[in-house]
Protein backbone atom coordinates (compact mmCIF):
# COMPACT_ATOMS: atom_id res chain seq x y z
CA UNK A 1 72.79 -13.89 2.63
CA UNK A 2 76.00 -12.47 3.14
CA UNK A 3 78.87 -13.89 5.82
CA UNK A 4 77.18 -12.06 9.16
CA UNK A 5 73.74 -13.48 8.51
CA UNK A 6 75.05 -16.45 8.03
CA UNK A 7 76.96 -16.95 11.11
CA UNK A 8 73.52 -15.99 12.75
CA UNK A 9 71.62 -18.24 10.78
CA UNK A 10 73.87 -21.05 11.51
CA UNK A 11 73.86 -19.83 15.57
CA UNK A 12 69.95 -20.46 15.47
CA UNK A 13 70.54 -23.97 14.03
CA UNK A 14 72.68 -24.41 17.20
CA UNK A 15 70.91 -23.00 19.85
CA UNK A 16 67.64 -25.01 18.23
CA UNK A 17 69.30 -28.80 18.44
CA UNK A 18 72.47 -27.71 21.34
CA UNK A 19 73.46 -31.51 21.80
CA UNK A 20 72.08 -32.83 18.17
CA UNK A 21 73.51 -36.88 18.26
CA UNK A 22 74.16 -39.06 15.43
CA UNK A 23 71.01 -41.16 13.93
CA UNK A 24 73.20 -44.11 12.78
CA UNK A 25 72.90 -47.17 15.30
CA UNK A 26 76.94 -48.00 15.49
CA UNK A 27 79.47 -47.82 17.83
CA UNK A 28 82.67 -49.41 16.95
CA UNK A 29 84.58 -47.33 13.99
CA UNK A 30 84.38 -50.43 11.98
CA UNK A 31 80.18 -50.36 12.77
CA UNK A 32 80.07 -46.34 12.06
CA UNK A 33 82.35 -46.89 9.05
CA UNK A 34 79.90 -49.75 7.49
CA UNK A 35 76.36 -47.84 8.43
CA UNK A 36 77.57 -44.50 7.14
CA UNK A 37 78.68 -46.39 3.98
CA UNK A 38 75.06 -48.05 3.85
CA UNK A 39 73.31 -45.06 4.47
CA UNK A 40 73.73 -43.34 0.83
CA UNK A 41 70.68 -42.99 -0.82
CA UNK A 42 68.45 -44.01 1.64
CA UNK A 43 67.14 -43.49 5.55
CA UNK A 44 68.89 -43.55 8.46
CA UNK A 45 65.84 -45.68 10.09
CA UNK A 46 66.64 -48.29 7.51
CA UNK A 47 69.97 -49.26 7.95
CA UNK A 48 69.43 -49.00 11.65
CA UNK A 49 67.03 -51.48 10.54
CA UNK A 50 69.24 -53.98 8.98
CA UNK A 51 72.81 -53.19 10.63
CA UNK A 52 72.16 -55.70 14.05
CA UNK A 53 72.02 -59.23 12.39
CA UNK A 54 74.87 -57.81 9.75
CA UNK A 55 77.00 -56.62 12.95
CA UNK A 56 76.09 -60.18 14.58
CA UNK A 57 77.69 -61.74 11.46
CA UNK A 58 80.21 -59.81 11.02
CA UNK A 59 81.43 -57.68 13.67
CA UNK A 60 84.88 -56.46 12.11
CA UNK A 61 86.94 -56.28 9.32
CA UNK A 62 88.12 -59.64 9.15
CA UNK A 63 85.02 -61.48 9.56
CA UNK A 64 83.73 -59.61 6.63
CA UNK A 65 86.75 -59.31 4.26
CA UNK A 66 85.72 -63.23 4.26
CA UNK A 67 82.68 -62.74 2.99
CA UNK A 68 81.24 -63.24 -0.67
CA UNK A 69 79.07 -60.82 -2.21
CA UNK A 70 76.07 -63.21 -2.16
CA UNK A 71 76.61 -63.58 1.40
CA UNK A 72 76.49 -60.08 2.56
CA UNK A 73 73.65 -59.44 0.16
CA UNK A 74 70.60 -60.46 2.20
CA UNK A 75 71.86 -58.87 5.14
CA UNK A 76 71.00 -55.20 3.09
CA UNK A 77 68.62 -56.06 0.49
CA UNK A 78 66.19 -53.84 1.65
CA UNK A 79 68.38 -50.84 1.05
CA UNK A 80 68.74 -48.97 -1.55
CA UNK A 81 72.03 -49.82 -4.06
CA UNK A 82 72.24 -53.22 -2.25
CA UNK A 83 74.74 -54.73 -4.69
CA UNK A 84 76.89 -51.94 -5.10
CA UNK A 85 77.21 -51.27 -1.80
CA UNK A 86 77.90 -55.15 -0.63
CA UNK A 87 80.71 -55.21 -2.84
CA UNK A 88 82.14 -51.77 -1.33
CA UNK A 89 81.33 -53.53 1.84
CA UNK A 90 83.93 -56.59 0.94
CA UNK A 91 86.26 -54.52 -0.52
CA UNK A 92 86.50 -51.75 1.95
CA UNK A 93 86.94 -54.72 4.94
CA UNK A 94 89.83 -57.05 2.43
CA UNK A 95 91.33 -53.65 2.46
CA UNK A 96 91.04 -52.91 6.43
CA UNK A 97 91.95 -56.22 6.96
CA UNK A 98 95.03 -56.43 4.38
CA UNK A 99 96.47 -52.72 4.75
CA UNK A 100 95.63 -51.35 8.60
CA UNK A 101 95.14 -54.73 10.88
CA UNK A 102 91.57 -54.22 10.75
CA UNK A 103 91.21 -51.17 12.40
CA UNK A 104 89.40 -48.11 10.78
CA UNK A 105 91.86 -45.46 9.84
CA UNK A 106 91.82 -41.70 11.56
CA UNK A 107 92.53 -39.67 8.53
CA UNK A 108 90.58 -38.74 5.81
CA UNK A 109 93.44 -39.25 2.91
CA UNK A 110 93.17 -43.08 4.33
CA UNK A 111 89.52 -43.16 4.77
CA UNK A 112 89.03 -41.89 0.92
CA UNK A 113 91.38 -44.13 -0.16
CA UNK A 114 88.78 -47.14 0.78
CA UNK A 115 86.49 -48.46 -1.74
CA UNK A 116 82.88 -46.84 -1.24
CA UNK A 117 84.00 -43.93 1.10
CA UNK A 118 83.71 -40.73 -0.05
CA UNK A 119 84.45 -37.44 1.41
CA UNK A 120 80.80 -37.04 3.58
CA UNK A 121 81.56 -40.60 4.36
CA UNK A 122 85.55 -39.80 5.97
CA UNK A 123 83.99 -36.99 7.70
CA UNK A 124 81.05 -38.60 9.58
CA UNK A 125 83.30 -41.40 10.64
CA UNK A 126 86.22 -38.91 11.59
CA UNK A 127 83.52 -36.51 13.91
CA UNK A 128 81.34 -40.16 15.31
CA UNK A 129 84.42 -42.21 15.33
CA UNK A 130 87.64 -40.26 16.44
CA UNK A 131 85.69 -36.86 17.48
CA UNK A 132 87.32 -34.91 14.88
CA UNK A 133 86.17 -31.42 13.82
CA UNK A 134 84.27 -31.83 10.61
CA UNK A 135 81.32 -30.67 9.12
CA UNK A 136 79.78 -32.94 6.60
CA UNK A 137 77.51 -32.24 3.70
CA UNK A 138 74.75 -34.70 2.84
CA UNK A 139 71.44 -33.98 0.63
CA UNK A 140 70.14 -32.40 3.74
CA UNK A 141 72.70 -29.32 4.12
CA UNK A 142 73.29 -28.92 0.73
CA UNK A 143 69.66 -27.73 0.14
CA UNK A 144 69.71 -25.96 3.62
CA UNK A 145 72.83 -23.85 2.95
CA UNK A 146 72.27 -23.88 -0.90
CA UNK A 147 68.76 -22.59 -0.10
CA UNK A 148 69.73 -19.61 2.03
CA UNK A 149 72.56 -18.62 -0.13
CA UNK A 150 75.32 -19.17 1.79
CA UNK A 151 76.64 -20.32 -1.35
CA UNK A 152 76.27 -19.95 -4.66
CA UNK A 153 73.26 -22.94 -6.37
CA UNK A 154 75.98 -24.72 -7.93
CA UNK A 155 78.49 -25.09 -4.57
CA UNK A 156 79.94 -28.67 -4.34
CA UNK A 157 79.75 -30.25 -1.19
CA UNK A 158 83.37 -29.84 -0.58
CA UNK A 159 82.82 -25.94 -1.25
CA UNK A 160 79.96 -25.68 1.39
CA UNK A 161 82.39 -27.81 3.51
CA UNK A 162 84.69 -25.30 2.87
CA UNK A 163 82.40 -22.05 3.46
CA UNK A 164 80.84 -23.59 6.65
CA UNK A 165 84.25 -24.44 8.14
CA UNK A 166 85.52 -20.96 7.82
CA UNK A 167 82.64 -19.21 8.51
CA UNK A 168 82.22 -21.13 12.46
CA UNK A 169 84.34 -21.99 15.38
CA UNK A 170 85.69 -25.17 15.49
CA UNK A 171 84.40 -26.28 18.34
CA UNK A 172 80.84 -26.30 16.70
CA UNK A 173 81.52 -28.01 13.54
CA UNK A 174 80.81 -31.69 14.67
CA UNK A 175 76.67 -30.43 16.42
CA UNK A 176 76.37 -28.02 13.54
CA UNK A 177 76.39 -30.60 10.75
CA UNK A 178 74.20 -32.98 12.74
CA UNK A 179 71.67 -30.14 13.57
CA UNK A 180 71.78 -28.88 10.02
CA UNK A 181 70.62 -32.68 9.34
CA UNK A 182 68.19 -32.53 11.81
CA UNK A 183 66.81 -29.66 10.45
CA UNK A 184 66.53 -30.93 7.48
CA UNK A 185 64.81 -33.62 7.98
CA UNK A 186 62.03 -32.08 10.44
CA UNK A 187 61.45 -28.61 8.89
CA UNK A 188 63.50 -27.62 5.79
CA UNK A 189 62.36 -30.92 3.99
CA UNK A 190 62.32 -30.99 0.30
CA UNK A 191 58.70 -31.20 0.04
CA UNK A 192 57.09 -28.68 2.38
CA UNK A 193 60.11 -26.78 3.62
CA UNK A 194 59.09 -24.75 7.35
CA UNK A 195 61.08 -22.41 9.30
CA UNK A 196 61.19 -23.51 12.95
CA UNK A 197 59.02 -21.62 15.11
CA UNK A 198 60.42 -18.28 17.43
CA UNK A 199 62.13 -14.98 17.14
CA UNK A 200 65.52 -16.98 16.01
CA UNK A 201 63.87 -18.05 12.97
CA UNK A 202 61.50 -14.66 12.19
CA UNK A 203 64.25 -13.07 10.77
CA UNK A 204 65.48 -15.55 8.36
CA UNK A 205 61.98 -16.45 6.88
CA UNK A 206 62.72 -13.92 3.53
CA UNK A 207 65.97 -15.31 2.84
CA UNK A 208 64.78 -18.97 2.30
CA UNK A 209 64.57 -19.51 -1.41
CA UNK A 210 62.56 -22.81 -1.05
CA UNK A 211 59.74 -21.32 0.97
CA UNK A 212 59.32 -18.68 -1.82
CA UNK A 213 59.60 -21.23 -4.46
CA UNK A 214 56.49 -23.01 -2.59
């Protein structure tokens, strides 16, 4: 798919979720910070699951950078990584709490620079958080954009960043990478990948290498 189908692929994905909204349950930074950070390796509809009684407990930085690994444990056991991702959990808020007051950075060198955040993670909490332009690249749009050859089937996510940042405005980046998720998770699934019904999506149902693969 070269860069002018592209842009017209990408286009559809707008025009087919125009207002797409983040899944997480979160509002704070520090709360968008801790679910994005919870939601690696497993759904959405799970952390939103477990996040109120852990925000009840611990509603910021400091209140968890007091917290033992043990203690934050049963809060997320029914994720996915639990351990691992309670002690990011402590370590990301002693470092919140030690190095910025508490408060949730607004870059991405400081975001990366926190234990557990990597660069999908800065960019989801820079676009939900702060409203900064970003598109970021989970499972999801890697196998969307990897699967219709806007890249290459090795691109990193920070190449597809990259490529989808250049190739649209802006202004769109922030919907675009929640529709691509969307889209993702209710037709382009991994299993039994579907082009969206309507003309939009007619003309992109050759260039889907998953669908051919099926």
């Amino acid at each position: 798919m070269n860069d002018t189908q592209a842009v017209a692929m990408l286009n559809a994905v707008l025009r087919l979720y125009p207002n797409a909204q983040p899944t997480l349950t979160a509002t704070t930074p520090f709360e968008i910070l801790v679910a994005v950070m919870l939601s690696a390796q497993t759904t959405d509809v799970a952390v939103n699951a477990v996040t109120p009684k852990l925000f009840a407990a611990y509603p910021d930085a400091a209140h968890l950078a007091q917290a033992t690994v043990a203690q934050i444990e049963p809060y997320i056991d029914r994720l996915g990584l639990y351990h691992v991702k309670a002690q990011h959990l402590q370590a990301m808020s002693q470092q919140l709490d030690s190095e910025f007051g508490g408060a949730v950075p607004g870059t991405r060198a400081e975001l990366m620079a926190l234990p557990g955040v990597g660069q999908k993670t800065a960019t989801v909490v820079l676009t939900d958080a702060f409203g900064v332009p970003g598109i970021a690249v989970d499972t999801h749009v890697t196998r969307i954009i990897r699967g219709f050859g806007i890249v290459g089937p090795t691109a990193t996510p920070t190449q597809i960043q990259a490529k989808l940042e250049a190739l649209m405005p802006e202004d769109t980046w922030i919907n675009l990478h929640r529709a691509l998720i969307r889209l993702g998770r209710e037709w382009l699934t991994a299993r039994h990948p579907q082009l969206p019904p309507g003309a939009d999506w007619a003309a992109f149902g050759e260039a889907y290498a998953p669908l051919k693969e099926g």
